[in-house]
C-alpha atoms as a PDB file:
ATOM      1  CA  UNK A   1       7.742  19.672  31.160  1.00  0.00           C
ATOM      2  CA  UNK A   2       3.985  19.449  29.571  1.00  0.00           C
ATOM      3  CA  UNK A   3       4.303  22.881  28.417  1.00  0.00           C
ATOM      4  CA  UNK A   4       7.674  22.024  26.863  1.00  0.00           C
ATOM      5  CA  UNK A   5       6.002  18.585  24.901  1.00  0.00           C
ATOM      6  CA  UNK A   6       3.265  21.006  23.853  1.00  0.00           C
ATOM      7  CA  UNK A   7       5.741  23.448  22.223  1.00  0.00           C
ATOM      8  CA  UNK A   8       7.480  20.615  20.626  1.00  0.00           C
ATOM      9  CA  UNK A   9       4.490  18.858  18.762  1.00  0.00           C
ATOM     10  CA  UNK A  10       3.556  22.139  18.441  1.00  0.00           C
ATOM     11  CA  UNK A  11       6.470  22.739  16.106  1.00  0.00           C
ATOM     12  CA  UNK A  12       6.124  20.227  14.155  1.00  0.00           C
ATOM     13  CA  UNK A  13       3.674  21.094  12.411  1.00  0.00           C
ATOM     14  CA  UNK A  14       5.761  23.890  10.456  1.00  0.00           C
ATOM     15  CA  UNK A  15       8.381  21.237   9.996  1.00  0.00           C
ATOM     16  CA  UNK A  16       6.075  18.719   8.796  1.00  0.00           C
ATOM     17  CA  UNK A  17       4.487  21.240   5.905  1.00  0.00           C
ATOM     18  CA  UNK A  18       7.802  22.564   4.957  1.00  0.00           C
ATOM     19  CA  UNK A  19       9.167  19.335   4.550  1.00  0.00           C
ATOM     20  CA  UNK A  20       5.761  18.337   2.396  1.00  0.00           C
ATOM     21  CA  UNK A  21       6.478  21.375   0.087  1.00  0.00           C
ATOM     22  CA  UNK A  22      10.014  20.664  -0.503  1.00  0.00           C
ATOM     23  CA  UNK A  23       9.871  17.289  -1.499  1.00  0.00           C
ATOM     24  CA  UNK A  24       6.559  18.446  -3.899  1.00  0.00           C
ATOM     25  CA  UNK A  25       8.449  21.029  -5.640  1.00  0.00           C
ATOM     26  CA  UNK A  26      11.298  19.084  -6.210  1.00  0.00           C
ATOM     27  CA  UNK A  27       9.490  16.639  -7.703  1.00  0.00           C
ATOM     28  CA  UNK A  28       7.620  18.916  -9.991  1.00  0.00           C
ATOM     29  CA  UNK A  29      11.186  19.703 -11.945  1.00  0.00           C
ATOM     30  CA  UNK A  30      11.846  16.004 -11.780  1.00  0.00           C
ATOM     31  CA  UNK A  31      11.773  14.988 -15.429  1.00  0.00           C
ATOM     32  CA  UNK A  32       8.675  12.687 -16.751  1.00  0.00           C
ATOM     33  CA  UNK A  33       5.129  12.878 -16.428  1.00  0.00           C
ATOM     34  CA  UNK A  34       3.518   9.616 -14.890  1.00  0.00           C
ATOM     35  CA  UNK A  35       0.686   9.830 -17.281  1.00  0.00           C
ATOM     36  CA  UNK A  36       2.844   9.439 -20.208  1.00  0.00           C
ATOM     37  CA  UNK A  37       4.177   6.438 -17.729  1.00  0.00           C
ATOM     38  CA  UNK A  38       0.757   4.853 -17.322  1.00  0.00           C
ATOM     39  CA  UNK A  39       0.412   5.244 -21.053  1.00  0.00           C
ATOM     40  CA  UNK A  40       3.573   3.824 -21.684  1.00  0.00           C
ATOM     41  CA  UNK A  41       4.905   6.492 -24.152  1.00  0.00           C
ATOM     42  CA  UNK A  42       7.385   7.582 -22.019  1.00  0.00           C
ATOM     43  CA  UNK A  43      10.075   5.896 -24.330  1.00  0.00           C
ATOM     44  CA  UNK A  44       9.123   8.483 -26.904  1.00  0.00           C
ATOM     45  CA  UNK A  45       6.358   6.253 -28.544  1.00  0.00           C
ATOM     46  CA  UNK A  46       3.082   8.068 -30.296  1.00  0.00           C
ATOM     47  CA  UNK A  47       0.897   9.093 -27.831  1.00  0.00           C
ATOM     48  CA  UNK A  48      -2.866  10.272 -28.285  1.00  0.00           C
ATOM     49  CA  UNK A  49      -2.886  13.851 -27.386  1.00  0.00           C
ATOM     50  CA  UNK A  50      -6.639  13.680 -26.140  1.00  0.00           C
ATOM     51  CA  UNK A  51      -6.336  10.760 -24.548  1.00  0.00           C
ATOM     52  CA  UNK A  52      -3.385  11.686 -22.514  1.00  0.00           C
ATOM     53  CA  UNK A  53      -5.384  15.205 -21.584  1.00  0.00           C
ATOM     54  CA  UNK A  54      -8.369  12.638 -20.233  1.00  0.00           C
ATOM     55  CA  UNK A  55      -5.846  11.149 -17.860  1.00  0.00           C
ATOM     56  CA  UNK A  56      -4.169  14.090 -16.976  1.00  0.00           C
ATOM     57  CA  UNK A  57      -7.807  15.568 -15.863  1.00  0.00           C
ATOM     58  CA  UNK A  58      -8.610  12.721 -14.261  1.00  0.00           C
ATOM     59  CA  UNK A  59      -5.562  12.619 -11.818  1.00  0.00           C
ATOM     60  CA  UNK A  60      -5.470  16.297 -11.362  1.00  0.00           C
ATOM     61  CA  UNK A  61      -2.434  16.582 -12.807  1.00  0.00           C
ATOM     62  CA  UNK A  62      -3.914  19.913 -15.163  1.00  0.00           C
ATOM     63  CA  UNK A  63      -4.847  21.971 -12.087  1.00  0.00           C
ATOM     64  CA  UNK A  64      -1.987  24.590 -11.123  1.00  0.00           C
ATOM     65  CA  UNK A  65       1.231  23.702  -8.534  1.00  0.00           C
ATOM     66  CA  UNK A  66      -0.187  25.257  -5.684  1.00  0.00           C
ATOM     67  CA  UNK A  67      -4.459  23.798  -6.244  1.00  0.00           C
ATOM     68  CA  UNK A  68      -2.566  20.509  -6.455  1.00  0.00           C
ATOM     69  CA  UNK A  69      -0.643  21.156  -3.352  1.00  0.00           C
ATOM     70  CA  UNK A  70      -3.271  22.329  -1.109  1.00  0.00           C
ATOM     71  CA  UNK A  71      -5.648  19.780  -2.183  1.00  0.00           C
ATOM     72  CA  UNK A  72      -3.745  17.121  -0.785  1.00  0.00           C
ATOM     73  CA  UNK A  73      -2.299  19.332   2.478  1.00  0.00           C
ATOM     74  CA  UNK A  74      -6.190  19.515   3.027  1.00  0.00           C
ATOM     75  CA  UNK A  75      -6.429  15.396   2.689  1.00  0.00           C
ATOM     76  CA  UNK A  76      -3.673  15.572   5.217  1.00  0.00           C
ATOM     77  CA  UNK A  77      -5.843  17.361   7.707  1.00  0.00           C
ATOM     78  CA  UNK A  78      -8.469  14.950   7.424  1.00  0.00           C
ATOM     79  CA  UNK A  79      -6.253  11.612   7.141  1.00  0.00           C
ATOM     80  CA  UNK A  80      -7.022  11.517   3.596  1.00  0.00           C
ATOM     81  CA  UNK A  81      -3.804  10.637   1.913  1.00  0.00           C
ATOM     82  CA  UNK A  82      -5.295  10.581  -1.220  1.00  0.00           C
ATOM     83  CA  UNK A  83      -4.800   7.633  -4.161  1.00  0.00           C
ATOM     84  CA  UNK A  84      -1.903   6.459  -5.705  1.00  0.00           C
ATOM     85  CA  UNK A  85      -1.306   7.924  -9.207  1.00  0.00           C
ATOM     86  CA  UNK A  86      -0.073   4.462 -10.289  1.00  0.00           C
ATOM     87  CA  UNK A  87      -1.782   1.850  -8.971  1.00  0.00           C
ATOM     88  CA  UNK A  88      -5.337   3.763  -8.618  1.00  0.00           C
ATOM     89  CA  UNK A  89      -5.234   2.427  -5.067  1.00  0.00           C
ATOM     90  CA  UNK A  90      -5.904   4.480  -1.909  1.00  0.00           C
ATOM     91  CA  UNK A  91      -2.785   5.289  -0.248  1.00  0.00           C
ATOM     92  CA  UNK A  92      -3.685   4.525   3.113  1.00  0.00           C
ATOM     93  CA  UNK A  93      -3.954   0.841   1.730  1.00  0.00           C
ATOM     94  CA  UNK A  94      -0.752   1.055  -0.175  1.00  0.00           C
ATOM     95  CA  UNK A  95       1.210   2.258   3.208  1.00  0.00           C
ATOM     96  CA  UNK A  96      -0.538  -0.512   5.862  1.00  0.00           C
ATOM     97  CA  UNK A  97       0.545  -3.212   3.416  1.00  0.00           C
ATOM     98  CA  UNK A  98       4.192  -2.464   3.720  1.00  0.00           C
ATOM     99  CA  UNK A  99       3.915  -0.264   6.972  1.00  0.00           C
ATOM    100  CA  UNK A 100       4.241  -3.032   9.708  1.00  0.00           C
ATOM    101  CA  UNK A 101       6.979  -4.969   7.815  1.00  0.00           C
ATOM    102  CA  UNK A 102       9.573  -1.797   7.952  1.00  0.00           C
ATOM    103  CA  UNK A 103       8.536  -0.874  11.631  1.00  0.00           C
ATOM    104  CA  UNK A 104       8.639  -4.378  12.816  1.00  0.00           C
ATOM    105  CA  UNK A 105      12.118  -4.924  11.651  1.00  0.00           C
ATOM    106  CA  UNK A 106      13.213  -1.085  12.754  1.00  0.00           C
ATOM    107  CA  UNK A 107      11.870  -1.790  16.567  1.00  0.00           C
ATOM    108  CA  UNK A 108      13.605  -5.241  16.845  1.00  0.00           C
ATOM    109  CA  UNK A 109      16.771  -4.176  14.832  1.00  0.00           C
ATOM    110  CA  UNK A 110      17.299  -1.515  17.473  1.00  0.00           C
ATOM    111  CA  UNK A 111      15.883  -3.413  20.127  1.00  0.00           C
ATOM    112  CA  UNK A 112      18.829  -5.937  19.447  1.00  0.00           C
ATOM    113  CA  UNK A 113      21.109  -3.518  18.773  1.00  0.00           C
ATOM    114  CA  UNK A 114      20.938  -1.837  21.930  1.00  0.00           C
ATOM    115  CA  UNK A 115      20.744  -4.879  23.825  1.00  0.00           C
ATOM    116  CA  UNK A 116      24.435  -5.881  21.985  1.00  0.00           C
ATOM    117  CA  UNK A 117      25.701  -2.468  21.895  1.00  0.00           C
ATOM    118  CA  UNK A 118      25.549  -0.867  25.595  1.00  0.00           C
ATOM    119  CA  UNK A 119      26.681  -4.585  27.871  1.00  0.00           C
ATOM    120  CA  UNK A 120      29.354  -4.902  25.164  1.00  0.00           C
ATOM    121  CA  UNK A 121      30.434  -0.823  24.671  1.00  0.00           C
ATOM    122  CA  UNK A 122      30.564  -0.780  28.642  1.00  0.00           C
ATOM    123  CA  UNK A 123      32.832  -4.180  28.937  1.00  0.00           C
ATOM    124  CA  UNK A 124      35.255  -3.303  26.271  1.00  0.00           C
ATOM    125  CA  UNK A 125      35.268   0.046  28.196  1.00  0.00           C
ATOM    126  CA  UNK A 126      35.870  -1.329  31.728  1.00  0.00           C
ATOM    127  CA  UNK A 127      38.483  -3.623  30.438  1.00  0.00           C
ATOM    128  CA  UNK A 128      40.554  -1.144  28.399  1.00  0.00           C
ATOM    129  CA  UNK A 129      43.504  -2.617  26.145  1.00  0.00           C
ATOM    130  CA  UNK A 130      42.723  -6.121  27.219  1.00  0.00           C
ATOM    131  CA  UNK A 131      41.589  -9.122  24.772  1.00  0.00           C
ATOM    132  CA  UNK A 132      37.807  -8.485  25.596  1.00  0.00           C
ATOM    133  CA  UNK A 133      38.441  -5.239  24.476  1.00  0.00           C
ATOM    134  CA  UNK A 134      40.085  -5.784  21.354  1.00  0.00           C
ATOM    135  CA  UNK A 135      37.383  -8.156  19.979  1.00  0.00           C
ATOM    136  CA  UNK A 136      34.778  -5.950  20.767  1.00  0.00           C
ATOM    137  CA  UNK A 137      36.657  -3.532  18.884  1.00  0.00           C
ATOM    138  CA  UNK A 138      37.228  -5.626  16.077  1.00  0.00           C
ATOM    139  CA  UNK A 139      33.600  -7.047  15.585  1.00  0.00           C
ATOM    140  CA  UNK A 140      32.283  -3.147  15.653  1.00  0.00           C
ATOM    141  CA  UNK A 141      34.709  -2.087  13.202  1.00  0.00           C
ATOM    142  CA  UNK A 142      33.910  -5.390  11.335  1.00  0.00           C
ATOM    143  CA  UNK A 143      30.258  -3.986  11.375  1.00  0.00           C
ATOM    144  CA  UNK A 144      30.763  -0.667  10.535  1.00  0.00           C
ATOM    145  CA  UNK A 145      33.255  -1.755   7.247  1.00  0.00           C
ATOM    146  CA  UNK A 146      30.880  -3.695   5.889  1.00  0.00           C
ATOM    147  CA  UNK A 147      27.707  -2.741   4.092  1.00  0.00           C
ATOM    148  CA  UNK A 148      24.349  -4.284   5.432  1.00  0.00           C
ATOM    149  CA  UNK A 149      23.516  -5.233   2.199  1.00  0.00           C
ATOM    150  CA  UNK A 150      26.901  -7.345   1.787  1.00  0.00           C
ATOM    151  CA  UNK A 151      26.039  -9.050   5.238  1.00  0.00           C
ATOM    152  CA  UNK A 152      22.716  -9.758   4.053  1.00  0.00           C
ATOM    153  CA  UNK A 153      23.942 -11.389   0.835  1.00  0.00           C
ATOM    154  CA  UNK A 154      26.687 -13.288   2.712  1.00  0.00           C
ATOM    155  CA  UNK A 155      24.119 -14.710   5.063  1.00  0.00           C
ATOM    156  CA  UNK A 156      21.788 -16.091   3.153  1.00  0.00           C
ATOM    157  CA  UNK A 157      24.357 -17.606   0.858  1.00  0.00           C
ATOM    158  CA  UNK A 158      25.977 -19.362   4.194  1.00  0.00           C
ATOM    159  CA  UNK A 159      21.910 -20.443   4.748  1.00  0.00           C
ATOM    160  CA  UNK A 160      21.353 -21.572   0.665  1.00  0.00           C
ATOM    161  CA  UNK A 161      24.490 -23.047   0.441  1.00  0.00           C
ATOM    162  CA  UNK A 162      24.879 -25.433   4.151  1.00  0.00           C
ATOM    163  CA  UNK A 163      21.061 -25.374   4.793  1.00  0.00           C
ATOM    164  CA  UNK A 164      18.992 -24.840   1.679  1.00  0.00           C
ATOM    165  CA  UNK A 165      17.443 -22.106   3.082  1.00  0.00           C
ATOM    166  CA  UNK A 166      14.864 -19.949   1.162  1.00  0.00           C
ATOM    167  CA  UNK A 167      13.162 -16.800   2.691  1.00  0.00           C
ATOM    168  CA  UNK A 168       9.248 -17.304   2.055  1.00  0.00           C
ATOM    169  CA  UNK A 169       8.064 -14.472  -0.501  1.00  0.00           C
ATOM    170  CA  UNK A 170       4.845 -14.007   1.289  1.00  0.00           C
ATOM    171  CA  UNK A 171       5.103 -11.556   4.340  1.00  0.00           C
ATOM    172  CA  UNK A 172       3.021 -13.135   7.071  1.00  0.00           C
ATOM    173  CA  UNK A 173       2.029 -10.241  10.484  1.00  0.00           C
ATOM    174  CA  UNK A 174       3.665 -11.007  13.496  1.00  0.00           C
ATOM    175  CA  UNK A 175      -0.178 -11.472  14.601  1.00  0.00           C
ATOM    176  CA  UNK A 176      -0.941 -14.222  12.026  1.00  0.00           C
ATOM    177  CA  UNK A 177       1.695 -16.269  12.338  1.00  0.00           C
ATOM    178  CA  UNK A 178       4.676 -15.803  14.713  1.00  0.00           C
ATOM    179  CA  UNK A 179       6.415 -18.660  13.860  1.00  0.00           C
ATOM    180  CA  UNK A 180       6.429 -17.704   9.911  1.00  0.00           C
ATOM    181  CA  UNK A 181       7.064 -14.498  10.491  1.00  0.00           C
ATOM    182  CA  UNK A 182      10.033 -15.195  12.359  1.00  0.00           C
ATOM    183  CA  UNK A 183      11.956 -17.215   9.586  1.00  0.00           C
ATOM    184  CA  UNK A 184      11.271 -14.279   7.473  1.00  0.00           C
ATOM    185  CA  UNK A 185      12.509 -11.247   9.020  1.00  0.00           C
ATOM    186  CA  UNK A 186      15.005 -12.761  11.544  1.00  0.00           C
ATOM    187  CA  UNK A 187      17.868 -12.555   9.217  1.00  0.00           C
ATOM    188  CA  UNK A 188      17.040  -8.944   7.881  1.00  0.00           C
ATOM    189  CA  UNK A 189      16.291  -8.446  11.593  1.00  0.00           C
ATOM    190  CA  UNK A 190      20.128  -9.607  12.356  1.00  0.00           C
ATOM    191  CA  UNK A 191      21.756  -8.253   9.541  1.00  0.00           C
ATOM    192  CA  UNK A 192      20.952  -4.558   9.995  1.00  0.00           C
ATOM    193  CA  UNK A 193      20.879  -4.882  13.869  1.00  0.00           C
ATOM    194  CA  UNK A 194      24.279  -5.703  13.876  1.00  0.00           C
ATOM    195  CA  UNK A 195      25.533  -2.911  11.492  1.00  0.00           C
ATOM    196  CA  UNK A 196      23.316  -0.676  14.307  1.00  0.00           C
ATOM    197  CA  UNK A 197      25.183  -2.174  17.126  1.00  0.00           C
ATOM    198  CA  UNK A 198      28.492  -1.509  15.292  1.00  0.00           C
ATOM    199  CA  UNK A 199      27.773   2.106  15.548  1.00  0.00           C
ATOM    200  CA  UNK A 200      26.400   2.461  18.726  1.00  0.00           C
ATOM    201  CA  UNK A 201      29.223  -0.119  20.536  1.00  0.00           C
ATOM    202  CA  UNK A 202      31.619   2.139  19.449  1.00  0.00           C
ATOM    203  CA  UNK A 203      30.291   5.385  20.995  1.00  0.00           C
ATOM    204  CA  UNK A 204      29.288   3.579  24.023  1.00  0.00           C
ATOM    205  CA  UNK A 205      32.867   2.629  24.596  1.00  0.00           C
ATOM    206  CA  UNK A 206      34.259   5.974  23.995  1.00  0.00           C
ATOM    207  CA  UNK A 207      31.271   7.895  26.605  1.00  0.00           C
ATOM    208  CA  UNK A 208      32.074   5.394  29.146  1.00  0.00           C
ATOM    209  CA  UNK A 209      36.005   5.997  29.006  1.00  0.00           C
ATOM    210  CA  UNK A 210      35.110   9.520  28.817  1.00  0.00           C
ATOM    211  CA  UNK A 211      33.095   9.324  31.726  1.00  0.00           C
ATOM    212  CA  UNK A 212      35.515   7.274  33.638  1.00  0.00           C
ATOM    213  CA  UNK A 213      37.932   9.669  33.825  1.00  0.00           C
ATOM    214  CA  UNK A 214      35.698  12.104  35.436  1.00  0.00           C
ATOM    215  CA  UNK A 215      35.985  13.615  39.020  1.00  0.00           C
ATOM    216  CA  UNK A 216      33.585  12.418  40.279  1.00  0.00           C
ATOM    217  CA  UNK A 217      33.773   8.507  39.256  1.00  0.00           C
ATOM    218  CA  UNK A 218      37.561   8.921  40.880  1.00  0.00           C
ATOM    219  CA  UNK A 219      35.997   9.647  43.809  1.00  0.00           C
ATOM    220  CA  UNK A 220      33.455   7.033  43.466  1.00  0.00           C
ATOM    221  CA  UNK A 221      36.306   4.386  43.590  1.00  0.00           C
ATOM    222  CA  UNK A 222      38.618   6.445  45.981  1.00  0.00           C
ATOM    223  CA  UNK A 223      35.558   5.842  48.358  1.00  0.00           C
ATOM    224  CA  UNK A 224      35.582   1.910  47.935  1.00  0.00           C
ATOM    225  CA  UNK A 225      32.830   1.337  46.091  1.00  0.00           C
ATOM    226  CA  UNK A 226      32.934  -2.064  43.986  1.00  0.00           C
ATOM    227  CA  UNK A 227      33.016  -1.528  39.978  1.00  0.00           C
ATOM    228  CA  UNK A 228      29.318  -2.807  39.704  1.00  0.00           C
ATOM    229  CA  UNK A 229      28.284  -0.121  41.792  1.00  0.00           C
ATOM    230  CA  UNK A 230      30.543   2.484  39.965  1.00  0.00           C
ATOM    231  CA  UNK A 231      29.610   1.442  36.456  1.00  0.00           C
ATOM    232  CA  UNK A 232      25.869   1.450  37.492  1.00  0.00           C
ATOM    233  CA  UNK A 233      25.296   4.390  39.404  1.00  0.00           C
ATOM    234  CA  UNK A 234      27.360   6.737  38.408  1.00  0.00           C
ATOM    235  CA  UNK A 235      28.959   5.991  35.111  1.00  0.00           C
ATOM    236  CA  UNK A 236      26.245   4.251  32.634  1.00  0.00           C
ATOM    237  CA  UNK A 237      23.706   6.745  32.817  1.00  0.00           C
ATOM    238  CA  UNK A 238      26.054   9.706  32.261  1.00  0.00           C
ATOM    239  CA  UNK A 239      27.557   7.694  29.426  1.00  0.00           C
ATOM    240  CA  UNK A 240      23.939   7.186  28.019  1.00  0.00           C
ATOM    241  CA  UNK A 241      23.553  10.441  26.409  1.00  0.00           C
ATOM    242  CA  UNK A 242      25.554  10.233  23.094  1.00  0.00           C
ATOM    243  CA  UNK A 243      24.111   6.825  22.570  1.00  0.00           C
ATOM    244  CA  UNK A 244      20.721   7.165  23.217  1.00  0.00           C
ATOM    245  CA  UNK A 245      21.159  10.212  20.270  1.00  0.00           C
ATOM    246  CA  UNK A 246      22.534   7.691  18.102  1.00  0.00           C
ATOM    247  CA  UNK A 247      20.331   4.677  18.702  1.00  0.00           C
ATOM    248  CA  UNK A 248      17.174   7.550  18.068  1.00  0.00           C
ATOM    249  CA  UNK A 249      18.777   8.282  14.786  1.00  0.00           C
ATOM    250  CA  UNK A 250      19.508   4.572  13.287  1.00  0.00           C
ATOM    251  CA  UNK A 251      15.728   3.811  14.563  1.00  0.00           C
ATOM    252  CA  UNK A 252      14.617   7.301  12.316  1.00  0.00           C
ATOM    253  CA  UNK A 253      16.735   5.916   9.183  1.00  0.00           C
ATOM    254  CA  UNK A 254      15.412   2.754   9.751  1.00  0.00           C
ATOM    255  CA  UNK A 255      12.284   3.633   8.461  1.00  0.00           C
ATOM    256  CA  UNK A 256      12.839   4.709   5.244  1.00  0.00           C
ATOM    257  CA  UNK A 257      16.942   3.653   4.206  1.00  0.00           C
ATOM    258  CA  UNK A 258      16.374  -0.003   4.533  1.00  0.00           C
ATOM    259  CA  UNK A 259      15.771  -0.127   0.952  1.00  0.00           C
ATOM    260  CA  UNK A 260      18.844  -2.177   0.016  1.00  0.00           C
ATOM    261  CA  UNK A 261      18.584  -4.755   2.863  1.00  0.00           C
ATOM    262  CA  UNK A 262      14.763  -4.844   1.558  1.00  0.00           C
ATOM    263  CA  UNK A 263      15.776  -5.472  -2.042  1.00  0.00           C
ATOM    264  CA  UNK A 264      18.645  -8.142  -0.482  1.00  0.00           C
ATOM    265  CA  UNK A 265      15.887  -9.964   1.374  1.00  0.00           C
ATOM    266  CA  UNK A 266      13.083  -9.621  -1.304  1.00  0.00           C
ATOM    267  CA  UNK A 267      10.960  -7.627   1.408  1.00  0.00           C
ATOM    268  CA  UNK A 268       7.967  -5.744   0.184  1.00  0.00           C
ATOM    269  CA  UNK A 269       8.275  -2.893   3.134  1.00  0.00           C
ATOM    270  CA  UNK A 270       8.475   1.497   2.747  1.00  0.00           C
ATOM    271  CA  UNK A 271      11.943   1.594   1.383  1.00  0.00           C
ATOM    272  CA  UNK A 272      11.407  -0.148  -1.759  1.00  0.00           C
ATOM    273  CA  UNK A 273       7.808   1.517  -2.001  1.00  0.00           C
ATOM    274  CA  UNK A 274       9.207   4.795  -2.154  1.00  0.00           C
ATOM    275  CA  UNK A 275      11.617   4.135  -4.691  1.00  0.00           C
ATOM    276  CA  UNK A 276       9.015   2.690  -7.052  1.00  0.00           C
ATOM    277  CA  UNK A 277       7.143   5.694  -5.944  1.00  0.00           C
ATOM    278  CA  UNK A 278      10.204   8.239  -7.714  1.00  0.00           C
ATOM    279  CA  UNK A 279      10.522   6.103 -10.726  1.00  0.00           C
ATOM    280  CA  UNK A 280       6.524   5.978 -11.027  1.00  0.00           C
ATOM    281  CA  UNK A 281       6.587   9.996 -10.192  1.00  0.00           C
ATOM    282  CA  UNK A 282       3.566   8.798  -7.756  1.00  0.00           C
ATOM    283  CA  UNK A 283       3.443  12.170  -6.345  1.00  0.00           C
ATOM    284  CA  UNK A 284       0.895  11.508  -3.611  1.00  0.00           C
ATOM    285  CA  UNK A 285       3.052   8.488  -2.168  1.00  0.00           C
ATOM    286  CA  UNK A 286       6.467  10.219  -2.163  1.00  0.00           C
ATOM    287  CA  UNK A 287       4.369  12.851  -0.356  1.00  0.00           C
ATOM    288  CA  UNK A 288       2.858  10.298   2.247  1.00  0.00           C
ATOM    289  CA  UNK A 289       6.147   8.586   2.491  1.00  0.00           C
ATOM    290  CA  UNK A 290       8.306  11.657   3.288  1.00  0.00           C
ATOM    291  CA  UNK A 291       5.827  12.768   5.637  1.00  0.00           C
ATOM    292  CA  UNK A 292       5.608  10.253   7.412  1.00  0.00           C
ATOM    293  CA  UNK A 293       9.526   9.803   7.615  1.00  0.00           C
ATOM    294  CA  UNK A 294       9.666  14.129   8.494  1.00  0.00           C
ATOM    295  CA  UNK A 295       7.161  12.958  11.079  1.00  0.00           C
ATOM    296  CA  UNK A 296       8.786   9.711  12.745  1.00  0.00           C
ATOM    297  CA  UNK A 297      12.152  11.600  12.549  1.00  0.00           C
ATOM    298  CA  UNK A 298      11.065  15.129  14.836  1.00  0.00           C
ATOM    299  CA  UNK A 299       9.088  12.604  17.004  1.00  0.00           C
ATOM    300  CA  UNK A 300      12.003  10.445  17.721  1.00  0.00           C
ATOM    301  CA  UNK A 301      13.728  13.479  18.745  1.00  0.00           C
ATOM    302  CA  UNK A 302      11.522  14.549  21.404  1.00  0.00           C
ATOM    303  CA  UNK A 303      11.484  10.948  23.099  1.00  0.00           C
ATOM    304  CA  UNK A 304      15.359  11.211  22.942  1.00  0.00           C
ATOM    305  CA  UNK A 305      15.133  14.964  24.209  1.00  0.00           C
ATOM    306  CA  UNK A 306      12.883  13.998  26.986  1.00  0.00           C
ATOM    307  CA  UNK A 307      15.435  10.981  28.059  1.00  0.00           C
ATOM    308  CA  UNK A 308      18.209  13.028  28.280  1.00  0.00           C
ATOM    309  CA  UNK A 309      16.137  14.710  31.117  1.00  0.00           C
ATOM    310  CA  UNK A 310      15.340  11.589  32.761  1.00  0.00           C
ATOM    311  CA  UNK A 311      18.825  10.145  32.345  1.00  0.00           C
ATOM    312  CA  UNK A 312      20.658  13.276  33.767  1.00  0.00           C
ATOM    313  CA  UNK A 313      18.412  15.189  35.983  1.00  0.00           C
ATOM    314  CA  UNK A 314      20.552  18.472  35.517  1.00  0.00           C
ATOM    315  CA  UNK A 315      18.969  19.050  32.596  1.00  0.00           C
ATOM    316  CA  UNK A 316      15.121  20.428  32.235  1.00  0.00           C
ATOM    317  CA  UNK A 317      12.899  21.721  29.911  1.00  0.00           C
ATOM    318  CA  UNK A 318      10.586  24.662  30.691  1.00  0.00           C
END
């Protein structure tokens, strides 16, 4: 198993540098040139040649691709992420102000989500064709039909409109102030837990049918056992699999696609960052950014890899 965990982070490395590389050369046949931005005369407006070859020494931006490139991979290796081409700001700075917004809401998002999807996937499930099953059926469709953002909007019209509710502007830490932070990010929390729990409802209701029907759960209940006993020993952890892939997944999106939900809920977190980041051709920050998404996305995959082994014990890694 160790040697196995090894391999894996291991591996990413490669992924991580390819994925760096990509996303730099792509941007470099972007159109625009953020020191024209900062010098706003990127709406064709005069620009002072020597002036703009000052700036573009002074952000690095005349050394060749591949100096560029390496320069910052080498930042990498030290935890240098180097400074924002915009704001002049370190990067590092620039990430920890938004950082534990977007990974507070992705943890509790899925933390609800799972908590909603797997009692209510198995129920609907258990009690095939009846009413509990067709509500649950209808609220998860209801979830995946409609886009987060749409929820988002109709909720906090519902809270402006009956309880003159306003989200505070100001993102208060979990750590500062619990309480504030709560009214803040419960209703993004809700909103695109529920979309989550959608998703992963649905699957959990089609493993656990699945799993019902196999040989070995007939016996289960040929034998006498009750349906708690059934259900928990011998069909929710086989039924587990699929959904533990999916809630892995939403968590890994989570961390970079809330941008919309984040723009609903005027929420200063990653997804908005990086899209001022592509606009503002901040090279070093899309860089950082999609990094750290490569990173959270292959390491996500190894905790769900290693569950699958400790949810079904036929399967090991060597």
């Amino acid at each position: 198993m160790w040697q196995y965990i090894v391999k894996r982070i291991l591996l990413m490395i490669p992924t991580l540098i390819g994925a760096a590389l990509v996303v730099f050369l792509l941007m470099q046949v972007v159109p625009g040139d953020v020191a024209l931005l900062i010098l706003g005369s990127d709406q064709g407006g005069d620009v002072n040649i020597a002036e703009l070859e000052r700036l573009r020494a002074k952000l690095g931006l005349d050394r060749p691709i591949y100096e560029q490139f390496l320069s910052w991979l080498w930042g990498i290796v030290r935890f240098d992420f180097g400074t924002s081409l915009w704001s002049g700001a370190p990067v590092t700075e620039e990430l920890w102000i938004r950082l534990p917004l977007t990974v507070e809401i992705a943890i509790f998002a899925t933390l609800i989500s799972t908590l909603i999807a797997i009692p209510l996937g198995t129920l609907a499930a258990i009690r095939q064709d009846t009413w509990i099953d067709y509500i649950v059926r209808v609220v998860s469709i209801g979830g995946l039909g409609i886009p987060a953002f749409w929820t988002g909007i109709l909720v906090i019209l519902f809270l402006v409109i009956y309880f003159e509710w306003s989200p505070p502007l100001v993102f208060v830490p979990l750590w500062e102030d619990p309480w504030e932070n709560f009214k803040q990010l419960v209703w993004p929390i809700v909103t695109v837990g529920y979309r989550n729990a959608a998703v992963s409802t649905r699957m959990m209701r089609s493993t656990v049918l699945e799993v019902m029907r196999e040989d070995y759960v007939r016996t289960a209940w040929a034998k006498g056992l009750q349906e708690r006993a059934v259900v928990a020993k011998h069909t929710l952890k086989n039924a587990m699999l699929p959904v533990v892939t999916i809630i892995g997944a939403e968590f890994a999106f989570l961390m970079g696609g809330l941008v919309v939900t984040e723009t609903v809920f005027t929420l200063n977190g990653l997804g908005s960052f990086v899209v001022d980041a592509i606009l503002h051709r901040d090279l070093p920050v899309i860089q950082t950014l999609i990094l750290l998404t490569a990173f959270v996305i292959v390491f996500v995959n190894l905790v769900v890899d290693l569950l699958y082994a400790w949810l079904d014990p036929r399967i090991s890694y060597r």
